[in-house]
Protein backbone atom coordinates (compact mmCIF):
# COMPACT_ATOMS: atom_id res chain seq x y z
CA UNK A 1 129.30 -20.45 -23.80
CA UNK A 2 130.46 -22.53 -21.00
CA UNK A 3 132.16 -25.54 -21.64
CA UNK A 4 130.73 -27.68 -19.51
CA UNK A 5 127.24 -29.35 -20.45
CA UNK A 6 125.84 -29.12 -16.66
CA UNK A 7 125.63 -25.13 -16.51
CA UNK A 8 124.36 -22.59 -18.99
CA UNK A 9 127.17 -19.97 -17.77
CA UNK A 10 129.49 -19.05 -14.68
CA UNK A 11 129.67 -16.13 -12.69
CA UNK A 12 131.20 -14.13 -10.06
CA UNK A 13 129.79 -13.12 -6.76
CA UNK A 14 131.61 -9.98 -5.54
CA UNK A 15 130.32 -8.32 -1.93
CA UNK A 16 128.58 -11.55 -1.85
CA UNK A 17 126.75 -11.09 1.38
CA UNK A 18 125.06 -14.38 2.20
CA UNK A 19 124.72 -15.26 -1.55
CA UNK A 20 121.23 -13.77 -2.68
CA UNK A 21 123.04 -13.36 -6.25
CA UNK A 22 124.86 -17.27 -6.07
CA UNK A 23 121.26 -18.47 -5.17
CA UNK A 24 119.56 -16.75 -7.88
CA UNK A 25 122.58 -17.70 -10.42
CA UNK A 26 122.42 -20.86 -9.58
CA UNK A 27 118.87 -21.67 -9.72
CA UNK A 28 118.74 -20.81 -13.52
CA UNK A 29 121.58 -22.51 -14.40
CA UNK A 30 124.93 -20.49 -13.30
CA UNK A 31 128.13 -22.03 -11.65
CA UNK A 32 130.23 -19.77 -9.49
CA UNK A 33 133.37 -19.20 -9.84
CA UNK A 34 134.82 -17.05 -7.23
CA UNK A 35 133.21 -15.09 -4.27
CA UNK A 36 134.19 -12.37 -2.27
CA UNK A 37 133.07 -11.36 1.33
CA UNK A 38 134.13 -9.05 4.49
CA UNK A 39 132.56 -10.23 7.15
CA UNK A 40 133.25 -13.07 9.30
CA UNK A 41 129.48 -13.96 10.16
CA UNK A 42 128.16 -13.45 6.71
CA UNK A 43 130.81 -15.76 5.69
CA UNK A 44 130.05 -18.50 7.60
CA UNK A 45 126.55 -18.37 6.53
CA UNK A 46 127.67 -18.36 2.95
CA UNK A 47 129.94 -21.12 3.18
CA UNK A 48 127.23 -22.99 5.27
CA UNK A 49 124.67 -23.10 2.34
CA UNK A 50 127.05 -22.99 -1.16
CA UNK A 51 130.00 -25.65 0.60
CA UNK A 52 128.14 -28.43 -1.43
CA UNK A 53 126.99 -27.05 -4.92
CA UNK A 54 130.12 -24.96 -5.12
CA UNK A 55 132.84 -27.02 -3.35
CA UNK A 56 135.64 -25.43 -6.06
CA UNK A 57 135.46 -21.86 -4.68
CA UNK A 58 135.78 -22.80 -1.47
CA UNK A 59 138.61 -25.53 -1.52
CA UNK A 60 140.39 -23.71 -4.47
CA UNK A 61 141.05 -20.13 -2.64
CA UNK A 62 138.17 -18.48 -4.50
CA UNK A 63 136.29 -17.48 -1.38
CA UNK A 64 138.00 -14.32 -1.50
CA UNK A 65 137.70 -11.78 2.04
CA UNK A 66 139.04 -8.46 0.61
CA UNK A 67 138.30 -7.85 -2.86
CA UNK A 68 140.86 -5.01 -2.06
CA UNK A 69 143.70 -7.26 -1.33
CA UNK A 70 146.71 -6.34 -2.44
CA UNK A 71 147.89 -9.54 -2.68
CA UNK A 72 144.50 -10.97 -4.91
CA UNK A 73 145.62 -10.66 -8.63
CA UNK A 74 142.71 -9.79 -10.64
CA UNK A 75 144.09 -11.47 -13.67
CA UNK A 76 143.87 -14.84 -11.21
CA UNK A 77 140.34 -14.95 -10.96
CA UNK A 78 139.16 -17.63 -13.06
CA UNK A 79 136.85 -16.70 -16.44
CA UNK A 80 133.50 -15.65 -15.41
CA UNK A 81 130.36 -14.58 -17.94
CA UNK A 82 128.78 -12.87 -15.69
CA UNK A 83 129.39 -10.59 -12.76
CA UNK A 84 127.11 -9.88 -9.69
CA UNK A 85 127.50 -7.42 -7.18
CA UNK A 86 125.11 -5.31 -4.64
CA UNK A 87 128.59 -2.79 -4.53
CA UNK A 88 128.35 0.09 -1.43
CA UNK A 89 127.48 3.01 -2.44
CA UNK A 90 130.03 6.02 -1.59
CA UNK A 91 130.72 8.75 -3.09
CA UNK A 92 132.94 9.23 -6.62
CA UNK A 93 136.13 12.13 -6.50
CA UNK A 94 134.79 15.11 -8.44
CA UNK A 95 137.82 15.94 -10.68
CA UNK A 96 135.78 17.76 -13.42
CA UNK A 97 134.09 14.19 -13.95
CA UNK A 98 136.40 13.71 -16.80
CA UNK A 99 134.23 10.83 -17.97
CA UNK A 100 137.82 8.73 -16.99
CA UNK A 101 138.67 5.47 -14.41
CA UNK A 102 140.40 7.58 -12.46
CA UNK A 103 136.86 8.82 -10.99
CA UNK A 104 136.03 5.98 -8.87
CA UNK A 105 139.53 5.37 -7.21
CA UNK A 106 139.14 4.74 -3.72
CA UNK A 107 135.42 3.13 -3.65
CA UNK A 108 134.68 -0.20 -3.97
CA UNK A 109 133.05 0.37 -8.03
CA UNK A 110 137.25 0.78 -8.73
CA UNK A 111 137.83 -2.95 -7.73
CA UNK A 112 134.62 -4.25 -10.42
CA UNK A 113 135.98 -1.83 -12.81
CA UNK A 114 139.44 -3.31 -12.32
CA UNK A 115 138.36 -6.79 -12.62
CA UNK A 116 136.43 -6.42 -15.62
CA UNK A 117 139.07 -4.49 -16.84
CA UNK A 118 141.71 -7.34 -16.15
CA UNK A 119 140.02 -9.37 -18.44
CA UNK A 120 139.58 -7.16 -21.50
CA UNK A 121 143.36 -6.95 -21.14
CA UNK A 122 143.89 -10.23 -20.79
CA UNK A 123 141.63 -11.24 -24.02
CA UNK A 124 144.02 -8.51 -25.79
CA UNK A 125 146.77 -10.58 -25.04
CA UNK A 126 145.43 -14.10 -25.66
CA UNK A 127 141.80 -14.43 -27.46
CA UNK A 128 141.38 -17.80 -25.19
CA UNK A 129 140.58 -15.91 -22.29
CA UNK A 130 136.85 -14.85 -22.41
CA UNK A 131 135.35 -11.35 -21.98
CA UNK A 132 132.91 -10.62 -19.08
CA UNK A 133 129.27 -10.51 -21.03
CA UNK A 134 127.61 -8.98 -18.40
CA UNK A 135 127.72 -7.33 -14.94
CA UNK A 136 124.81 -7.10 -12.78
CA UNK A 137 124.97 -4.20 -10.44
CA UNK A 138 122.44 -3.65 -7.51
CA UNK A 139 122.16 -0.42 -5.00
CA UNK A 140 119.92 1.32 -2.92
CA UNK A 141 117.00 3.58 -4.27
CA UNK A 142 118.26 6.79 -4.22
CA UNK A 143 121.60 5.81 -5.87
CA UNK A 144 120.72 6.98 -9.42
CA UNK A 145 119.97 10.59 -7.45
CA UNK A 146 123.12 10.33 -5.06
CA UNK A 147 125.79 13.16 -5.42
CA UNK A 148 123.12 15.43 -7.38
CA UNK A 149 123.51 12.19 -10.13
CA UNK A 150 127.31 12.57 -10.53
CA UNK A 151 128.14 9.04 -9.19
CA UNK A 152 125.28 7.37 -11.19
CA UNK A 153 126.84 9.15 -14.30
CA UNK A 154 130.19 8.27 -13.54
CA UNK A 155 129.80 4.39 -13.71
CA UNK A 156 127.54 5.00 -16.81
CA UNK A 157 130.63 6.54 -18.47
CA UNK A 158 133.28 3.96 -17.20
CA UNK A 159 131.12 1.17 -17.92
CA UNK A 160 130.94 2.75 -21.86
CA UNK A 161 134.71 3.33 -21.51
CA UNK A 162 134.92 -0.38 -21.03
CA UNK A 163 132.92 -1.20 -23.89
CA UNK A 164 129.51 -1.33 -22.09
CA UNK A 165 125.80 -0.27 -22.55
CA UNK A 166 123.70 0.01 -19.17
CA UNK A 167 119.91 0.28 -18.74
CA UNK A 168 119.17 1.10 -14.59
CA UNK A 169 115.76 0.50 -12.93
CA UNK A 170 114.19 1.13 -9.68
CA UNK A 171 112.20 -2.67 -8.86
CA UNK A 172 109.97 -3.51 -6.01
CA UNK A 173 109.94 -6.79 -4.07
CA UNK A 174 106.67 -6.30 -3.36
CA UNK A 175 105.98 -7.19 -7.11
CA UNK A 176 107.93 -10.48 -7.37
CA UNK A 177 105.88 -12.56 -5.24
CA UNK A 178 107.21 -11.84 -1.70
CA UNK A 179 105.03 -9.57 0.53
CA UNK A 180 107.98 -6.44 1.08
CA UNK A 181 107.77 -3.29 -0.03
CA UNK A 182 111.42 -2.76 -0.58
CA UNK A 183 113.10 -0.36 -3.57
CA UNK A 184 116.06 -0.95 -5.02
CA UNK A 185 118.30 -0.27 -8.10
CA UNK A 186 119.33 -2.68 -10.40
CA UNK A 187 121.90 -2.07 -13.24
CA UNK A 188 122.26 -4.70 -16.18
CA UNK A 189 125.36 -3.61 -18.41
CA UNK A 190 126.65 -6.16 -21.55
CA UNK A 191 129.52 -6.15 -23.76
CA UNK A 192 128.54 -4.70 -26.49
CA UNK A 193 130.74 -6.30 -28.85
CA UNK A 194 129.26 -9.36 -27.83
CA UNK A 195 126.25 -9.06 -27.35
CA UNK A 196 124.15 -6.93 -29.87
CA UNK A 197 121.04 -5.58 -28.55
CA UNK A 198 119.95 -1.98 -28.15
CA UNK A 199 118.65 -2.00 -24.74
CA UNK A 200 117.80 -4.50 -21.71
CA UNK A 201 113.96 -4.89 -20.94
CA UNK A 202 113.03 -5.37 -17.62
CA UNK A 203 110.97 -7.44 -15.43
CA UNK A 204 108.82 -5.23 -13.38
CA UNK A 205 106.86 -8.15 -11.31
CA UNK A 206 105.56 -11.74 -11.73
CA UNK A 207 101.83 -12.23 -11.66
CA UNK A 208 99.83 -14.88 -9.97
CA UNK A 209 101.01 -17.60 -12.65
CA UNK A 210 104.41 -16.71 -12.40
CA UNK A 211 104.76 -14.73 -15.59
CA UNK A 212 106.60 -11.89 -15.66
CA UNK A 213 105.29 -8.62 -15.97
CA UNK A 214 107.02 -5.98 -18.09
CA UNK A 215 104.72 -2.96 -18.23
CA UNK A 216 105.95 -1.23 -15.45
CA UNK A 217 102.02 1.09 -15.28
CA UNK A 218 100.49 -2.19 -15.21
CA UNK A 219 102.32 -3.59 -12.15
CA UNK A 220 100.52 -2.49 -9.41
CA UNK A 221 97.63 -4.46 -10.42
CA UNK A 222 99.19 -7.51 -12.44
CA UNK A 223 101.23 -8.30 -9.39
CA UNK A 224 101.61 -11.81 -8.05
CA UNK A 225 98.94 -11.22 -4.95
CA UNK A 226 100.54 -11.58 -1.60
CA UNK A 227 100.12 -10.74 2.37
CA UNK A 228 102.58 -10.76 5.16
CA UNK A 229 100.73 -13.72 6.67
CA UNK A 230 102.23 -15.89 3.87
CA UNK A 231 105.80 -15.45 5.50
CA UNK A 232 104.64 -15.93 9.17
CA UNK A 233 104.90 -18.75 11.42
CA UNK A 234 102.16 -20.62 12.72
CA UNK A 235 101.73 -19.75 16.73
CA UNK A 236 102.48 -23.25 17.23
CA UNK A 237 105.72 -23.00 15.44
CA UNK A 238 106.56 -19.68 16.81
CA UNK A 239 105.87 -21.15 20.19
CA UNK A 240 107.97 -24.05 19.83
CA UNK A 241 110.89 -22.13 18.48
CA UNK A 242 110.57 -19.88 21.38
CA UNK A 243 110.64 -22.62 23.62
CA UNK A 244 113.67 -24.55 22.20
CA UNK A 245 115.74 -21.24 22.24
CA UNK A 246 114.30 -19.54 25.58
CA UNK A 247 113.51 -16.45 24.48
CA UNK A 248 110.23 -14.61 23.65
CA UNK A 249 110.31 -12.05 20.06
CA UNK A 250 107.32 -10.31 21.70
CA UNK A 251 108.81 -6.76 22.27
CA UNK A 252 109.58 -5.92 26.38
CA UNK A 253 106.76 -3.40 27.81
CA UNK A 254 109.71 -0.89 28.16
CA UNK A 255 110.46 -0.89 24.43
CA UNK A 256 106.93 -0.93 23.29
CA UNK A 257 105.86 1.80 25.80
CA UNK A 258 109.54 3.83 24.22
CA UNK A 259 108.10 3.46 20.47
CA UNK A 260 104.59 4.83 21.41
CA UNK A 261 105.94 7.25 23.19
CA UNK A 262 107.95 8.33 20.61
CA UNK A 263 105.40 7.97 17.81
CA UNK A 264 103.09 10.23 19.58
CA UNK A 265 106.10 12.65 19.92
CA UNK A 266 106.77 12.31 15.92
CA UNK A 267 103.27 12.88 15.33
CA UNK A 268 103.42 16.53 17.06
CA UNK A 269 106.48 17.61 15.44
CA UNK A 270 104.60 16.02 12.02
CA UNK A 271 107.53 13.98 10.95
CA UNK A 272 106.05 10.33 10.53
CA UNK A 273 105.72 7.45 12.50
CA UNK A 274 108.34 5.70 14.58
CA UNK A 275 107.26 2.31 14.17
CA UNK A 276 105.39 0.29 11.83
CA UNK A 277 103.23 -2.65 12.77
CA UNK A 278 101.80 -5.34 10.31
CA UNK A 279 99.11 -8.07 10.60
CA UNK A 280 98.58 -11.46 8.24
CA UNK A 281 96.01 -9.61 6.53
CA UNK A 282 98.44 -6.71 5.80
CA UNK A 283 99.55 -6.72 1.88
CA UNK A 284 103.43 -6.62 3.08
CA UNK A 285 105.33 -4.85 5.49
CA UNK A 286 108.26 -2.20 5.16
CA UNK A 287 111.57 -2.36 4.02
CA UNK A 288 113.62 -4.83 6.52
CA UNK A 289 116.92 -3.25 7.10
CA UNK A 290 120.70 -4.10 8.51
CA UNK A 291 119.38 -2.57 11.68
CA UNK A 292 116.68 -4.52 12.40
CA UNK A 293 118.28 -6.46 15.14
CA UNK A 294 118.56 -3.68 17.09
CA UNK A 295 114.58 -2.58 17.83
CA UNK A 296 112.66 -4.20 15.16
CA UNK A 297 110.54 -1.00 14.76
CA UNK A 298 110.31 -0.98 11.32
CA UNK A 299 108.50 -4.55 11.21
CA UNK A 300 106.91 -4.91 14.16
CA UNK A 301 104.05 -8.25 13.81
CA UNK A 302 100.82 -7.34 15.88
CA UNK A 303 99.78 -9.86 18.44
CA UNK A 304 97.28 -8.55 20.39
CA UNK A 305 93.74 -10.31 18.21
CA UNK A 306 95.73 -14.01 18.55
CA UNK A 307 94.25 -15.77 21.47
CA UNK A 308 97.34 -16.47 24.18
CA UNK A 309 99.43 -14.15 22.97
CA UNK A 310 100.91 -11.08 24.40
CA UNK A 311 99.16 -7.80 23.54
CA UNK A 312 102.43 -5.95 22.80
CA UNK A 313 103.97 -6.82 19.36
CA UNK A 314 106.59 -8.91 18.19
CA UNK A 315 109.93 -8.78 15.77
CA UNK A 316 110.06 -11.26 12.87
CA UNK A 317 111.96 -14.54 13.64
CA UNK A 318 114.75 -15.21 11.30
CA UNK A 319 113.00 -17.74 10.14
CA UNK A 320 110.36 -15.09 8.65
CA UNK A 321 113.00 -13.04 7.76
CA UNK A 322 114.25 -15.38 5.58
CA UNK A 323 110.89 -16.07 3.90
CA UNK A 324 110.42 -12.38 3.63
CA UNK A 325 113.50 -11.94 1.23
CA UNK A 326 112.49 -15.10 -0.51
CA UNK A 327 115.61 -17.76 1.09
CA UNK A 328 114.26 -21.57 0.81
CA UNK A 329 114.33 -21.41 4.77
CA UNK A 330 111.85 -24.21 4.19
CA UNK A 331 113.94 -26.25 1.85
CA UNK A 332 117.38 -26.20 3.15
CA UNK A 333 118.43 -22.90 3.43
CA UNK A 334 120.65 -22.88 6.66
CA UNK A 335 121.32 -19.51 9.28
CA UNK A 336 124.15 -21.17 11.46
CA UNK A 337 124.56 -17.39 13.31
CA UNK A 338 122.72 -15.64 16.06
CA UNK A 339 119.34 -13.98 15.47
CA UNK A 340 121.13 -10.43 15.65
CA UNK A 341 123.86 -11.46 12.63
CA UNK A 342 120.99 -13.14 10.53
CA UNK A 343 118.89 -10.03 10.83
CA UNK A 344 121.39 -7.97 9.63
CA UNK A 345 122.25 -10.43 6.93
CA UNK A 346 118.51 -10.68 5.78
CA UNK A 347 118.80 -6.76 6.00
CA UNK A 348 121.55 -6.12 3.75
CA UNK A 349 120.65 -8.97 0.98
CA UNK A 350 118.91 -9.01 -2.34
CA UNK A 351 115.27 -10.22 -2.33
CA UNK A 352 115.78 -13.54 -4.08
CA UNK A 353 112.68 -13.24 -6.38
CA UNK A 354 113.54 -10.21 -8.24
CA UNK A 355 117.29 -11.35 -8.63
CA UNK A 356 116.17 -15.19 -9.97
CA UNK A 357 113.24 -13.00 -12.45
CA UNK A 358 115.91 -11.01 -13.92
CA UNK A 359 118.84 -13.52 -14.67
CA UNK A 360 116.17 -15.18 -16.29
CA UNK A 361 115.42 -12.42 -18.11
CA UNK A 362 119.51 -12.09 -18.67
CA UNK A 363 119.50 -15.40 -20.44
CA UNK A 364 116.47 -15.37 -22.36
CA UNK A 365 117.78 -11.59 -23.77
CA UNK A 366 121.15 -11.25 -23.46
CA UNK A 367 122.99 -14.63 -23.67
């Protein structure tokens, strides 16, 4: 393992985000190595909260921007044990799937298969320089079924063709203590040469003691217990923070009288809602998304039973947006951006909960 007494292993943080993956890493005992992000805004947030535990990557040139870069030499990036990565999802070339790296040339899965790859060559050359153990992979829900299962299979078979094994399951935030029903994908893949087990068991929840749950029929009701009103702020506090930044997050009449209108007009065509409100009481909301900022329909808070408030409803504050994907907003977490970037940053991240339950599960299992 790593040589240094202080960590139990290192990792890389590739389409890092705003560092859902570094936080979870780090909280059970990873050091990062080297992180790679696109955008400016996430960026700064990222830098914001890991400047201090992680000063190397960022005064070293291992805050990478492009991970397609022609100048960034894979074989540069320093030794890593594990990699993390919540990789875009796009769709694989179709040349007869011939089970081959040439498959996933021109998406961003090339660059993790490169990197990993980089290494294995490198270790062929000179045993000093490690092997990556493990890469954690995260995508959307409907990833394993995307291109009729084609690009699912594909990184199966490079991942073997690296040397490999994968076990893939669908986990709910909603079951890891923080009150969002959100799907997504997770992919845990180890080197089987180093590490020998036959198959990765997953956490499917934590329950109210903060054990974690692993029959995945017994979830539902083993679940830590939770309700949205555990993320929101007090009206005082809401009413402060609106005062200090004057602005209201109560919806305008306009937009709330546009999302009725076009529920009701949903409704007759019998295609779903097009909002969804929650209360404190409610056991958690829907799935926050990158384009939240933009009408906050698919969270909306209901305000009209909460004496001195508007009767319309209101979006989440960042703050609660935060909370929602399980950020210490309340113990130093920092979102130096506007409300619209942080929404879309809380949108596109990991839910921290489920990431810190299964690197524990990583170490306890696999390292």
């Amino acid at each position: 393992m790593s040589k240094n007494k202080k960590y139990k292993f290192t990792f890389i943080d590739l389409f890092a985000g705003i560092g859902g993956f570094h936080l979870s890493m780090e909280s059970v005992g990873g050091k990062c190595v080297f992180a790679s992000e696109i955008d400016k805004f996430a960026r700064q947030t990222y830098e914001a909260n890991y400047k201090q535990s992680s000063p190397e990557i960022f005064d070293n040139g291992n805050f990478n921007e492009d991970i397609t870069d022609e100048n960034l030499k894979y074989e540069d990036i320093p030794e890593f044990d594990i990699l993390c990565g919540g990789f875009p999802c796009q769709p694989f070339s179709h040349a007869g799937l011939k089970k081959g790296f040439g498959d996933t040339r021109g998406t961003l899965f090339f660059n993790i298969q490169e990197i990993v790859h980089s290494k294995i060559k490198a270790n062929q050359k000179d045993k000093s320089i490690s092997v990556p153990k493990i890469l954690l992979l995260e995508n959307v829900k409907g990833f394993k079924n995307h291109d009729k299962g084609n690009t699912f299979k594909t990184i199966k078979n490079v991942l073997d063709d690296l040397g490999y094994d994968m076990n893939a399951e669908v986990l709910n935030s909603k079951h890891f203590g923080v009150p969002q029903n959100r799907e997504r994908i997770f992919m845990v893949a180890w080197n089987r040469d180093l590490i020998k087990v036959e198959k990765f068991n997953f956490p499917f929840g934590i329950d109210n003691d903060g054990k974690v749950i692993f029959d995945k029929e017994k979830r539902e009701q083993l679940a830590k217990e939770v309700k949205v009103g555990d993320i929101l702020l007090k009206k005082e506090e809401l009413e402060l923070l609106e005062k200090e930044a004057n602005k209201t997050y109560t919806i305008s009449e306009r937009l709330w009288a546009g999302h009725q209108r076009r529920r009701v007009e949903h409704a007759n065509k019998g295609n779903g809602f097009g909002f969804s409100s929650f209360n404190e009481n409610s056991p958690y909301t829907s799935t926050i998304s990158a384009r939240y900022y933009k009408d906050g329909s698919e969270i909306l808070i209901e305000q009209n039973h909460i004496e001195g408030r508007p009767n319309r409803p209101r979006k989440l504050h960042p703050i609660e947006a935060a909370r929602l994907q399980g950020y210490p907003i309340d113990n130093g977490f920092i979102i130096p951006v506007s409300d619209n970037q942080a929404y879309k940053q809380f949108g596109n991240s990991v839910s921290v909960p489920v990431v810190k339950t299964i690197a524990q599960e990583i170490i306890k299992q696999l390292l």
